[in-house]
Protein backbone atom coordinates (compact mmCIF):
# COMPACT_ATOMS: atom_id res chain seq x y z
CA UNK A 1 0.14 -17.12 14.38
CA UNK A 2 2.28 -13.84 13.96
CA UNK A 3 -0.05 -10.91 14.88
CA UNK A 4 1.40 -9.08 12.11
CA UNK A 5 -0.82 -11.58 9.81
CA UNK A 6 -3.57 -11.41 11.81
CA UNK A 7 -6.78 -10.39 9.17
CA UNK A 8 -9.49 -8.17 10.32
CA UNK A 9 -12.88 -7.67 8.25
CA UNK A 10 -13.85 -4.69 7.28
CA UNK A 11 -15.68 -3.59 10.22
CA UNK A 12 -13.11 -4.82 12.49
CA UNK A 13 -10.81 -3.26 10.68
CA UNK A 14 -12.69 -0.03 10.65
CA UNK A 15 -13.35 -0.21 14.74
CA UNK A 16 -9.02 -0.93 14.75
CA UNK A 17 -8.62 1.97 13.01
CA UNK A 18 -10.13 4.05 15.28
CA UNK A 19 -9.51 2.63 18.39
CA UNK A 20 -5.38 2.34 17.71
CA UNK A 21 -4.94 5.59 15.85
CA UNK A 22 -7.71 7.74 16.03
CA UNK A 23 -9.61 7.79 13.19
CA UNK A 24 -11.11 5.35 10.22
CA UNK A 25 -14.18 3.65 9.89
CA UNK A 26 -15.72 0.26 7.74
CA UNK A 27 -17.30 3.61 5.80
CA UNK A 28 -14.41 4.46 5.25
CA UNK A 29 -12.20 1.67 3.89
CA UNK A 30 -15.27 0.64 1.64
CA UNK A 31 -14.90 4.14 -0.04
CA UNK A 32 -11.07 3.83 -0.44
CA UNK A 33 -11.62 0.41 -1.69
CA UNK A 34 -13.91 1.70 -3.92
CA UNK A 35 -12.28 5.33 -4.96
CA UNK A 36 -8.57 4.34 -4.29
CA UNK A 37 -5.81 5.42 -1.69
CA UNK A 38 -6.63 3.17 1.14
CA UNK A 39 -4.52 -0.09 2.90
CA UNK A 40 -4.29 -2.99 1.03
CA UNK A 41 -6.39 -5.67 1.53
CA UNK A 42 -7.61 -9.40 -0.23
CA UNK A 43 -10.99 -10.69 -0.58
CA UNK A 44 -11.60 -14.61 0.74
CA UNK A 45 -14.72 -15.25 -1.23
CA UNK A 46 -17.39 -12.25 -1.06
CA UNK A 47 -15.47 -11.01 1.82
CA UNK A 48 -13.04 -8.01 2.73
CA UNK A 49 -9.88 -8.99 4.83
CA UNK A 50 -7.21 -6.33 6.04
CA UNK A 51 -3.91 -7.32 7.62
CA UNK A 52 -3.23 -5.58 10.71
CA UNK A 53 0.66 -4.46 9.40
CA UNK A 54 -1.28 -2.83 6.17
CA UNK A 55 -3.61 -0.87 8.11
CA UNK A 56 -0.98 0.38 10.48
CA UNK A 57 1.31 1.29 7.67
CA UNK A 58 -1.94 3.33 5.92
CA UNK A 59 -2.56 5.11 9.05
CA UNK A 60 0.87 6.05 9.48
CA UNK A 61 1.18 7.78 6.38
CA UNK A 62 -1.94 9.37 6.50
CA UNK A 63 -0.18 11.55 9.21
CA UNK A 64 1.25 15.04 8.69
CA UNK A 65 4.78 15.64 9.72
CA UNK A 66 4.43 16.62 13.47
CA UNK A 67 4.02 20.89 14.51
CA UNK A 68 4.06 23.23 17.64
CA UNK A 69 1.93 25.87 15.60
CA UNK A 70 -0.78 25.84 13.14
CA UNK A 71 1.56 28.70 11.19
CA UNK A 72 3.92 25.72 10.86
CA UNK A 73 1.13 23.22 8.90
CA UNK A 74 1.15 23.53 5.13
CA UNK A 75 -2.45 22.01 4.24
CA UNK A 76 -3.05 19.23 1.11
CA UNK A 77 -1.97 20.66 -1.87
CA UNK A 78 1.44 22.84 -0.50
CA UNK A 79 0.09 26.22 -0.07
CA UNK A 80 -0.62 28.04 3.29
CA UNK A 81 -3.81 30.22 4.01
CA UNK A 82 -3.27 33.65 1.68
CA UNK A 83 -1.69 31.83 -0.80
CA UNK A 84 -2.58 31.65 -4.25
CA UNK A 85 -1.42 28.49 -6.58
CA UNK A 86 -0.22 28.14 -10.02
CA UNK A 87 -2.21 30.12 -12.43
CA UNK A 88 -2.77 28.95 -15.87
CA UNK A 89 -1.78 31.53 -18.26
CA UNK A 90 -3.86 33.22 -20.48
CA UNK A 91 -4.78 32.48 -24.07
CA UNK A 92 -2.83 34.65 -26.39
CA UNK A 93 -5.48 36.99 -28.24
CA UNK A 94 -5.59 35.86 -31.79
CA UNK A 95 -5.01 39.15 -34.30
């Protein structure tokens, strides 16, 4: 069998997650699963089942692009420490 194919369980999966790239948990995938954005995975019967490619593709992307400085790192949502978003204008004041 190609180890690409190879299906984990959730736990497994979880305790592959973490040992391979550093971070994920069963607790984890099940609120993905549940809330969306996680690897994809099939169900045989009651039963979670992750292929190993999937959750090695998910982890992967989960990654920011790689920095020497934390000046460098432009958190979730594009705007460094200081920074102020978009502001949503202000209601006209009706005469």
């Amino acid at each position: 069998m190609d180890s690409n194919r190879h299906r984990l369980r959730r736990p497994e999966a979880g305790s592959y997650l973490n040992e391979k790239h550093g971070f994920g948990s069963a607790r984890l995938l099940a609120e993905k699963a549940t809330k969306g954005g996680g690897p994809k995975y099939a169900r045989v019967g009651r039963f979670v089942v992750y292929e190993i490619a999937d959750l090695d593709a998910w982890a992967e992307a989960q990654l920011s692009p790689k920095v020497s400085s934390t000046s460098e790192y432009t958190p979730v949502g594009g705007f460094k420490r200081g920074q102020r978003g978009p502001r949503a204008k202000k209601p006209e004041p009706t005469p």
